[in-house]
N, C-alpha and C. Protein backbone atom coordinates (compact mmCIF):
# COMPACT_ATOMS: atom_id res chain seq x y z
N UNK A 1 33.43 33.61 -16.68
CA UNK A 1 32.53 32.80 -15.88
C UNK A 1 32.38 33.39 -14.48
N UNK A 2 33.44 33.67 -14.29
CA UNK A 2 33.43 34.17 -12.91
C UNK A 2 32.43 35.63 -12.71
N UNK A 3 32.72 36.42 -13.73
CA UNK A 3 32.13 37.67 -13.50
C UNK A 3 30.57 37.46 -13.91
N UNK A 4 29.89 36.18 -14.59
CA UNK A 4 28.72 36.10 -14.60
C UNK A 4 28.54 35.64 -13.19
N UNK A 5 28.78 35.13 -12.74
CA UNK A 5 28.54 34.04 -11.12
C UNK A 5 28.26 35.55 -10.30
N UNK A 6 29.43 36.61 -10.31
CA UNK A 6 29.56 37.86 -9.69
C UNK A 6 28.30 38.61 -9.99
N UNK A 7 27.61 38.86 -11.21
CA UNK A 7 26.42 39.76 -11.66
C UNK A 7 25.35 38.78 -11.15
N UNK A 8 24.93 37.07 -11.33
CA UNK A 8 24.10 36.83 -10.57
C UNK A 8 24.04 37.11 -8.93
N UNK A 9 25.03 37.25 -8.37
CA UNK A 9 24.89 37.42 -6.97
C UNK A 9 24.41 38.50 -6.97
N UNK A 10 25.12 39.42 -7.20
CA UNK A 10 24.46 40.76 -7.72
C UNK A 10 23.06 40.88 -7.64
N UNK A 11 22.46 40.27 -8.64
CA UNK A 11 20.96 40.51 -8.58
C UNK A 11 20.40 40.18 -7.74
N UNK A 12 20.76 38.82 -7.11
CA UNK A 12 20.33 38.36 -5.92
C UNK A 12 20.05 38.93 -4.53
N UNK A 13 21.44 39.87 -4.66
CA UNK A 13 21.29 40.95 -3.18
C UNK A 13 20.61 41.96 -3.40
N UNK A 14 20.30 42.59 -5.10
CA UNK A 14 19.23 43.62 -4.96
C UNK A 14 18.08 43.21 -4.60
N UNK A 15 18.12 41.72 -5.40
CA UNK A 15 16.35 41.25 -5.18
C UNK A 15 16.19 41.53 -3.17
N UNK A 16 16.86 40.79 -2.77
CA UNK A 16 16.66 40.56 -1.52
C UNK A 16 16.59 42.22 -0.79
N UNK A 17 17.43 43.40 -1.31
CA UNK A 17 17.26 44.24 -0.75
C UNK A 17 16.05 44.92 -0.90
N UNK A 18 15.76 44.64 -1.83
CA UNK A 18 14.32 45.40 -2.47
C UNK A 18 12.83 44.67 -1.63
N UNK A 19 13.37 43.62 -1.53
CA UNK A 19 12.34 42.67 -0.19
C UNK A 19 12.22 43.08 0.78
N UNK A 20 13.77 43.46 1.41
CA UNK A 20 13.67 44.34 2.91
C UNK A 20 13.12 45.42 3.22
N UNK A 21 13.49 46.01 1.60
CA UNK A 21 13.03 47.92 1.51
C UNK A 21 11.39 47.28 1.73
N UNK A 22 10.71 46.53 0.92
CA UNK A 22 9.10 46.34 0.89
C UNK A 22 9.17 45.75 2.41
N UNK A 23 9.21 45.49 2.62
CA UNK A 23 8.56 44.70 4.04
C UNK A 23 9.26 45.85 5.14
N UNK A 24 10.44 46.90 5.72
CA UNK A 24 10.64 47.73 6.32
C UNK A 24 9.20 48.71 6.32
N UNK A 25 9.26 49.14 4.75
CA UNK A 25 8.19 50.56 4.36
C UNK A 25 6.77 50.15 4.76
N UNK A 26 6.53 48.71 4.78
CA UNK A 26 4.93 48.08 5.36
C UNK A 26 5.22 48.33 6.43
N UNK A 27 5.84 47.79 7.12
CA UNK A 27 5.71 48.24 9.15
C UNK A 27 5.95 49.16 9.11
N UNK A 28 6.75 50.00 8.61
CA UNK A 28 6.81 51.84 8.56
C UNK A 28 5.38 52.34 8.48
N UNK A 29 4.87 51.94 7.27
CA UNK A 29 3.35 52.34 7.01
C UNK A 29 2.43 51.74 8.44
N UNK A 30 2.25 50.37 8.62
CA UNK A 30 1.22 50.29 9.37
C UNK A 30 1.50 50.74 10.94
N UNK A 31 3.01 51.19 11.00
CA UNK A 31 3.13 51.95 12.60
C UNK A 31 2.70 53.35 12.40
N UNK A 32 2.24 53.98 11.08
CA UNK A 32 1.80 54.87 11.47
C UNK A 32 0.94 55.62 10.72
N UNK A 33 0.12 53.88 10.69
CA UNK A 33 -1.36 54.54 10.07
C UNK A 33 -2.00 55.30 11.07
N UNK A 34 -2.38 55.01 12.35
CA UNK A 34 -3.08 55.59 13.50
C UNK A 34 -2.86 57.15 13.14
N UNK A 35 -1.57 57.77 13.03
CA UNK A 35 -1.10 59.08 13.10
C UNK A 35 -2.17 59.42 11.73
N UNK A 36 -2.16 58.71 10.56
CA UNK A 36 -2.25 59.15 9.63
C UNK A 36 -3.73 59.08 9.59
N UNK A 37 -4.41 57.80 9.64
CA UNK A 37 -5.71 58.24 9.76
C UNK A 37 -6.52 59.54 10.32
N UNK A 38 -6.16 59.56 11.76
CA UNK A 38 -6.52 60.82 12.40
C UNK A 38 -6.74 62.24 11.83
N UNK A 39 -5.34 62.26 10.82
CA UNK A 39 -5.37 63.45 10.48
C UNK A 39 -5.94 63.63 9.07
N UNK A 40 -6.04 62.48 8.14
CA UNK A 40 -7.21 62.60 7.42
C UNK A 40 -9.05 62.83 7.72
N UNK A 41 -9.15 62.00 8.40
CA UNK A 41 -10.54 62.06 8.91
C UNK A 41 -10.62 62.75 10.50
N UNK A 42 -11.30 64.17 10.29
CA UNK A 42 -11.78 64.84 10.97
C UNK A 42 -12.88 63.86 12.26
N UNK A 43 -12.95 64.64 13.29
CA UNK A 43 -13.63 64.12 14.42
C UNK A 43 -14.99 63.61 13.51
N UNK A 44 -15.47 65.03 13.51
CA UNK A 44 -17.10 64.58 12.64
C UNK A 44 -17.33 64.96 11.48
N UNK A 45 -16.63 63.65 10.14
CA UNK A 45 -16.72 63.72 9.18
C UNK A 45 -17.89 64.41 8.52
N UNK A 46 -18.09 65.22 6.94
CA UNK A 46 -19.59 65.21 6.59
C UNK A 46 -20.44 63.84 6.22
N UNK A 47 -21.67 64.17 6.39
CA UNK A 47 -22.51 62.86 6.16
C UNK A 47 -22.46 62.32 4.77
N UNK A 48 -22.36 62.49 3.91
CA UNK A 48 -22.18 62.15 2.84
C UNK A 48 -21.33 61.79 2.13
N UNK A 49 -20.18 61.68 3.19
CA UNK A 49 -19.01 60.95 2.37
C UNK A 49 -18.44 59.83 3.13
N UNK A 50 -18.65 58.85 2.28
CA UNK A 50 -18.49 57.40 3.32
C UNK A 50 -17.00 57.14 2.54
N UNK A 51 -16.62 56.81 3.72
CA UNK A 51 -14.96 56.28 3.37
C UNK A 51 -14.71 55.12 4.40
N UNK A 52 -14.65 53.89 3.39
CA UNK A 52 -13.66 52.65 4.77
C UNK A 52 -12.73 52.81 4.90
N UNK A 53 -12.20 52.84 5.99
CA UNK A 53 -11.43 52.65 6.73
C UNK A 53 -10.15 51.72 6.59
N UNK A 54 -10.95 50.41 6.21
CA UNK A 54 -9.86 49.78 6.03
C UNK A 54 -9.64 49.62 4.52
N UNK A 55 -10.56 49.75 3.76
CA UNK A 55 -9.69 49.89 2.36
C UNK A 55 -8.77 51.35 2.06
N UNK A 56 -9.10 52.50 3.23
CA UNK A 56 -8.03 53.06 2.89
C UNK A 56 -6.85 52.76 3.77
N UNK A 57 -6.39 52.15 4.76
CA UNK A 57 -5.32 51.38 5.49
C UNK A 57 -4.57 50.51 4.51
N UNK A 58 -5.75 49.65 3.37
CA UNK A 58 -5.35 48.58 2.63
C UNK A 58 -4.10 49.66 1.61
N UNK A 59 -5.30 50.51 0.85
CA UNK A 59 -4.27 51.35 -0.09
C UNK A 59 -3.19 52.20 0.24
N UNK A 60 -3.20 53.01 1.60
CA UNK A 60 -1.95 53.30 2.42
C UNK A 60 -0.60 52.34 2.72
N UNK A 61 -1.23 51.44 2.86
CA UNK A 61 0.19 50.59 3.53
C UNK A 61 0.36 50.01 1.91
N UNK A 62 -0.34 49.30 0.99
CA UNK A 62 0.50 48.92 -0.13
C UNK A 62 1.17 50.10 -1.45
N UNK A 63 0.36 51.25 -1.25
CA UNK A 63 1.20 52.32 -1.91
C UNK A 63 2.35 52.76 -1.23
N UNK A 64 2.62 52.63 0.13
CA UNK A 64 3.56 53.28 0.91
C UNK A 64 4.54 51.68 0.31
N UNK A 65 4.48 50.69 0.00
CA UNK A 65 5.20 49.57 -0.29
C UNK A 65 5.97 49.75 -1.45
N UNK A 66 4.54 49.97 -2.38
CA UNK A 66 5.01 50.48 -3.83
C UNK A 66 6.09 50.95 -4.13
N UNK A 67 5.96 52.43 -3.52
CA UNK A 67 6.22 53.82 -3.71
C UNK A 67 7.61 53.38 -3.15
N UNK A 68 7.90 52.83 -2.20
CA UNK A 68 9.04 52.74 -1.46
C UNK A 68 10.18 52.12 -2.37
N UNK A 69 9.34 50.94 -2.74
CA UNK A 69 10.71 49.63 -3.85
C UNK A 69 10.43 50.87 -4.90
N UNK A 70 10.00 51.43 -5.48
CA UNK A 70 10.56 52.17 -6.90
C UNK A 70 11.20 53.39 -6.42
N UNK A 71 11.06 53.65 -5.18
CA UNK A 71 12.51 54.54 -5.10
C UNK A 71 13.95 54.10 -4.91
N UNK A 72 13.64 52.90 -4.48
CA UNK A 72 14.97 52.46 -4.40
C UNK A 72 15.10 51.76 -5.72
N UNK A 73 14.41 51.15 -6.97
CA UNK A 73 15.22 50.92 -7.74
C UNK A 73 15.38 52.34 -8.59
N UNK A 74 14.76 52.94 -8.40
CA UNK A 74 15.12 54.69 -9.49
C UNK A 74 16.19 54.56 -8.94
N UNK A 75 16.63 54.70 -7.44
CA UNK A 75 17.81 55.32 -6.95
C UNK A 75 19.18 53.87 -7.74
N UNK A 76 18.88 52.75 -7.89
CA UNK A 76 19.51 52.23 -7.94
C UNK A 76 20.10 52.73 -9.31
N UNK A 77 18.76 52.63 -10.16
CA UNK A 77 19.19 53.12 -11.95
C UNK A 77 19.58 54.11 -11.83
N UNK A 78 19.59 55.15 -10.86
CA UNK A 78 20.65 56.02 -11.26
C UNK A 78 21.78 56.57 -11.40
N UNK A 79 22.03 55.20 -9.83
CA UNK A 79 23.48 55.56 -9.71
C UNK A 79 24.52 54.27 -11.19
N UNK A 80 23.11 53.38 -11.27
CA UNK A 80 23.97 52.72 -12.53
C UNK A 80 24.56 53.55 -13.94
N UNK A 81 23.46 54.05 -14.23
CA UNK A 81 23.53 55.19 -15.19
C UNK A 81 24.64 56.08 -15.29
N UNK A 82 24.70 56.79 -14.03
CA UNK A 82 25.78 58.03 -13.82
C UNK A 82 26.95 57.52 -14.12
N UNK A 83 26.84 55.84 -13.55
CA UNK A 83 28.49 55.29 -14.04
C UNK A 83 28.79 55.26 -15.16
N UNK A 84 28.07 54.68 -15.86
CA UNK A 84 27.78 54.13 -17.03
C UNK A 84 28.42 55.18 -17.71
N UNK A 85 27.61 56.38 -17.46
CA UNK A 85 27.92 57.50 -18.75
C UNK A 85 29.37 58.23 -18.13
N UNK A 86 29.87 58.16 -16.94
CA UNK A 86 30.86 58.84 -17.16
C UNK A 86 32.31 57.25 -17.84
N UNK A 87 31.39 56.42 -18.18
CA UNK A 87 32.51 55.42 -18.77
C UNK A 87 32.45 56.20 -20.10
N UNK A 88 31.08 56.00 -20.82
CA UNK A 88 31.16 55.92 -22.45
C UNK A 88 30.79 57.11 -22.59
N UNK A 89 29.99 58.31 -22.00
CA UNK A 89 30.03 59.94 -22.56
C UNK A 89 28.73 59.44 -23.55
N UNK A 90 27.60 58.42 -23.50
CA UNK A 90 26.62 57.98 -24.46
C UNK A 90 25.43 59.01 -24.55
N UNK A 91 24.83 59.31 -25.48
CA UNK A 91 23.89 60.43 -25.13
C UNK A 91 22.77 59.52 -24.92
N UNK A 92 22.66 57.77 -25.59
CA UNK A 92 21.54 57.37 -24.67
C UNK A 92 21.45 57.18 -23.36
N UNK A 93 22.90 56.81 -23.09
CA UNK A 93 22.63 56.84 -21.20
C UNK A 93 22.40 58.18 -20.39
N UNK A 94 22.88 59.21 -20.85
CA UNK A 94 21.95 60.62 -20.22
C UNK A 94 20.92 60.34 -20.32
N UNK A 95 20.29 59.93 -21.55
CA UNK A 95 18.97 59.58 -21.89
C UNK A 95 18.29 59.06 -20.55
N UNK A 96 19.00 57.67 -20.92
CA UNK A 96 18.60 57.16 -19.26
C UNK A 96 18.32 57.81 -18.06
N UNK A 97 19.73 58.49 -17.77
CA UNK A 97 19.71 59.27 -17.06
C UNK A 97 18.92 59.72 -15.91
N UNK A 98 18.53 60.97 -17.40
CA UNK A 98 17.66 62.11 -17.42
C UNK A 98 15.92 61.26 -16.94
N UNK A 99 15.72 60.30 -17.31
CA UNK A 99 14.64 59.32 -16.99
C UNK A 99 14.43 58.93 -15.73
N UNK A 100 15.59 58.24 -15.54
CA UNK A 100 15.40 57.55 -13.92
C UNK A 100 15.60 59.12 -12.96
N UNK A 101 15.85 59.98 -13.07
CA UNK A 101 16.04 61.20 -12.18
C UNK A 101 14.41 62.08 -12.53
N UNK A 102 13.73 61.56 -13.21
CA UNK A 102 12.61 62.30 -13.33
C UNK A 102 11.48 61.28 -12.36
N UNK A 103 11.65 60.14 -13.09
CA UNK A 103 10.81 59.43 -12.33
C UNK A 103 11.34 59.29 -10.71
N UNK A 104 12.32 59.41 -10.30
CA UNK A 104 12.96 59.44 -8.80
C UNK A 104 11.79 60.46 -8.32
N UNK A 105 12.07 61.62 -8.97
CA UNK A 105 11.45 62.89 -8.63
C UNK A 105 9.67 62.88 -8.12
N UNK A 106 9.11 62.15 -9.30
CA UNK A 106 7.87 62.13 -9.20
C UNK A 106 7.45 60.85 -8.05
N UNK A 107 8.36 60.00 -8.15
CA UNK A 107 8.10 58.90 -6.87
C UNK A 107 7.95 59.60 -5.19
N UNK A 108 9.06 60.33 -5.54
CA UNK A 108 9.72 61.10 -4.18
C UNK A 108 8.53 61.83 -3.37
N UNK A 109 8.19 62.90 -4.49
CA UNK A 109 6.84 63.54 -4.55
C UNK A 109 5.54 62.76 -4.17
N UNK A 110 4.94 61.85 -4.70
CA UNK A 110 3.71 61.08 -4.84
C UNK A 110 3.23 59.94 -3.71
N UNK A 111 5.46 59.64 -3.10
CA UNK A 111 4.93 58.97 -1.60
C UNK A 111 4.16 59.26 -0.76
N UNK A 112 3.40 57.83 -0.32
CA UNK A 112 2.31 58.52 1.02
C UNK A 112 2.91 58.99 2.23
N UNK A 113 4.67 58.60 2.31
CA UNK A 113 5.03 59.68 3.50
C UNK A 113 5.37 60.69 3.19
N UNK A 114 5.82 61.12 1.89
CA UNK A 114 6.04 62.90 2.25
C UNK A 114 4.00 63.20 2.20
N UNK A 115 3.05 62.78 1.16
CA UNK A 115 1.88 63.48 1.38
C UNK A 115 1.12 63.80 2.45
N UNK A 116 1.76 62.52 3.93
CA UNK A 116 1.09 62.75 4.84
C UNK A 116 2.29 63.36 5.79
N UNK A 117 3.24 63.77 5.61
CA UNK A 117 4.47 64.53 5.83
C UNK A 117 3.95 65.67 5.87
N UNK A 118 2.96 66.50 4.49
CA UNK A 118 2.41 67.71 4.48
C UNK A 118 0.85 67.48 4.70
N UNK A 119 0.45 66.64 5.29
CA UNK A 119 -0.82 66.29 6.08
C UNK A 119 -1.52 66.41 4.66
N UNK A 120 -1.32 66.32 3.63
CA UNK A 120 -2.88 66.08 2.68
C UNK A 120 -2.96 64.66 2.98
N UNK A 121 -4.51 63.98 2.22
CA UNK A 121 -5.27 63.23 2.73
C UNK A 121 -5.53 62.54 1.52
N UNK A 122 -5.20 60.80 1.33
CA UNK A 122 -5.50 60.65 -0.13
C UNK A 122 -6.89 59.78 0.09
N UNK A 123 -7.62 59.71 0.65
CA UNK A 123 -8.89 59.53 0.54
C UNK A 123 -9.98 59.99 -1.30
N UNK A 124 -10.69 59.27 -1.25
CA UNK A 124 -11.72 59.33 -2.67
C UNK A 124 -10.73 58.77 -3.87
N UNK A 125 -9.64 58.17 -3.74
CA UNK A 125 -9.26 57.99 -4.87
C UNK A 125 -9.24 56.74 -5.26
N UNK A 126 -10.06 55.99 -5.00
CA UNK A 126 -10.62 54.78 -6.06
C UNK A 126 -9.67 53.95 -6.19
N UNK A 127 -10.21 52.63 -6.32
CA UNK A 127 -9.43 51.48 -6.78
C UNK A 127 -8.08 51.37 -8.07
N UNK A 128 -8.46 52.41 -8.78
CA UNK A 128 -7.55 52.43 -9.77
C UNK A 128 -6.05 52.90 -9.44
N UNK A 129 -6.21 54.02 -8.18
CA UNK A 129 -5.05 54.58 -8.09
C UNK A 129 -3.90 53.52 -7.55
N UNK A 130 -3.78 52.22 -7.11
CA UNK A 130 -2.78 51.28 -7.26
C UNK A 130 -2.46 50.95 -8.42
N UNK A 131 -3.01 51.21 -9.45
CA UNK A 131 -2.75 50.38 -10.99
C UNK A 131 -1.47 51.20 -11.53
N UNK A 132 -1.15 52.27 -11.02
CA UNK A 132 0.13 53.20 -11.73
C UNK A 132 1.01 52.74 -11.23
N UNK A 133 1.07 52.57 -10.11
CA UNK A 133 2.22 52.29 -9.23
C UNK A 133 3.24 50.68 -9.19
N UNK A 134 1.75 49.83 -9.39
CA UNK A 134 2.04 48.65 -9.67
C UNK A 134 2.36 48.42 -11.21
N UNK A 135 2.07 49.38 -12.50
CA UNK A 135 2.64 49.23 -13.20
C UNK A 135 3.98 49.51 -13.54
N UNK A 136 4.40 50.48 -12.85
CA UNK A 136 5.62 51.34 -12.83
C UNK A 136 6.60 50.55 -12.18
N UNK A 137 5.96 49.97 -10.94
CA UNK A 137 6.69 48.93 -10.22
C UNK A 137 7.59 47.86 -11.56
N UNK A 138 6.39 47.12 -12.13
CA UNK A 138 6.63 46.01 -13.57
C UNK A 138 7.82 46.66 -14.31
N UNK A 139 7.68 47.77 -14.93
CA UNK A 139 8.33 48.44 -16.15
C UNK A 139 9.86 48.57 -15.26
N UNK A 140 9.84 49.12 -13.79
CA UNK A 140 11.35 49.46 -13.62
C UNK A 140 12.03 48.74 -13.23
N UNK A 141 11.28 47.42 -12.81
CA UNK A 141 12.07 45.84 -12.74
C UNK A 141 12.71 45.52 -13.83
N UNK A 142 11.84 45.86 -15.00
CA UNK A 142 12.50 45.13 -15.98
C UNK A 142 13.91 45.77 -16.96
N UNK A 143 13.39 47.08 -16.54
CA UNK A 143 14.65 47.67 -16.76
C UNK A 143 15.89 47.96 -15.90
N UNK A 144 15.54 47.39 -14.78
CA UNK A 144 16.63 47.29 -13.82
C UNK A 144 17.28 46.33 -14.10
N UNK A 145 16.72 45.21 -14.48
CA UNK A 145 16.96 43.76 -14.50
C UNK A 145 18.01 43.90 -15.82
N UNK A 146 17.54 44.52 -17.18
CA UNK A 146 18.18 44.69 -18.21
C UNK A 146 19.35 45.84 -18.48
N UNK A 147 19.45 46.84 -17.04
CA UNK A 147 20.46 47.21 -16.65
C UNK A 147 21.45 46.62 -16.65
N UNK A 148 21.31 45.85 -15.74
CA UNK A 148 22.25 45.26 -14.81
C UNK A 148 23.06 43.73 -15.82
N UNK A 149 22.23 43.23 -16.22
CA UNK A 149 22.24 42.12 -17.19
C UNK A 149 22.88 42.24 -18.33
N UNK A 150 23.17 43.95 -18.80
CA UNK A 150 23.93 43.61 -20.04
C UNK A 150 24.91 45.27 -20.01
């Protein structure tokens, strides 16, 4: 009984940390959209390519949100994992593993602060490009959740 009472708290302080990580990485993002805008959009853009402004601020600051909570739960699944397998030696938990250290990788990569870290510019990319992120977001909750839970 006790050690269930112990794993709900548990979840409780990731949930809550994973709140802080999202709401830190938003004021992270919107202190430095200014920097970031700038260096996407040139003084005198070409005429033919209209870009708002604020829907790209909108998709900056909530991908920089995204991007942020699934690194910290990759990072979390991985350090669960690593335990895990040096308990039982399981080749599905390498499995695991090998998963949450790939997707770490590609998160790591795909954030809007390392992209604007190396000054590319994610402008033209359409409404859809939140739909990965926010799905990925879904899928590693739930396997965090079912981590941790059993």
């Amino acid at each position: 009984m006790k050690n269930q009472m112990n794993r709900k708290l548990g979840i409780w302080l990731i949930l809550i940390g994973l709140i802080a990580v999202a709401i830190l990485s938003g004021v992270w993002a919107i202190l430095t959209l200014n920097n970031f805008g700038s260096a996407v959009f040139p003084p005198t853009p070409p005429q033919r390519i209209y870009i708002s402004l604020a829907d790209l601020a909108f998709y900056y600051i909530f991908r920089t949100v995204l991007s942020t909570v699934n690194i910290a739960i990759l990072s979390i699944l991985t350090a669960t994992y690593a335990v895990i397998y040096s308990k039982t030696r399981s080749q599905f938990t390498i499995g695991l593993l090998i998963f949450s250290v790939v997707f770490l990788i590609k998160d790591l990569t795909s954030s809007p602060f390392v992209i604007g870290l190396f000054l590319y510019n994610l402008s033209g990319l359409g409404p859809f490009a939140l739909i990965e992120p926010l799905l990925e977001l879904t899928a590693l909750s739930v396997l965090m959740y079912l981590s941790i839970e059993y």
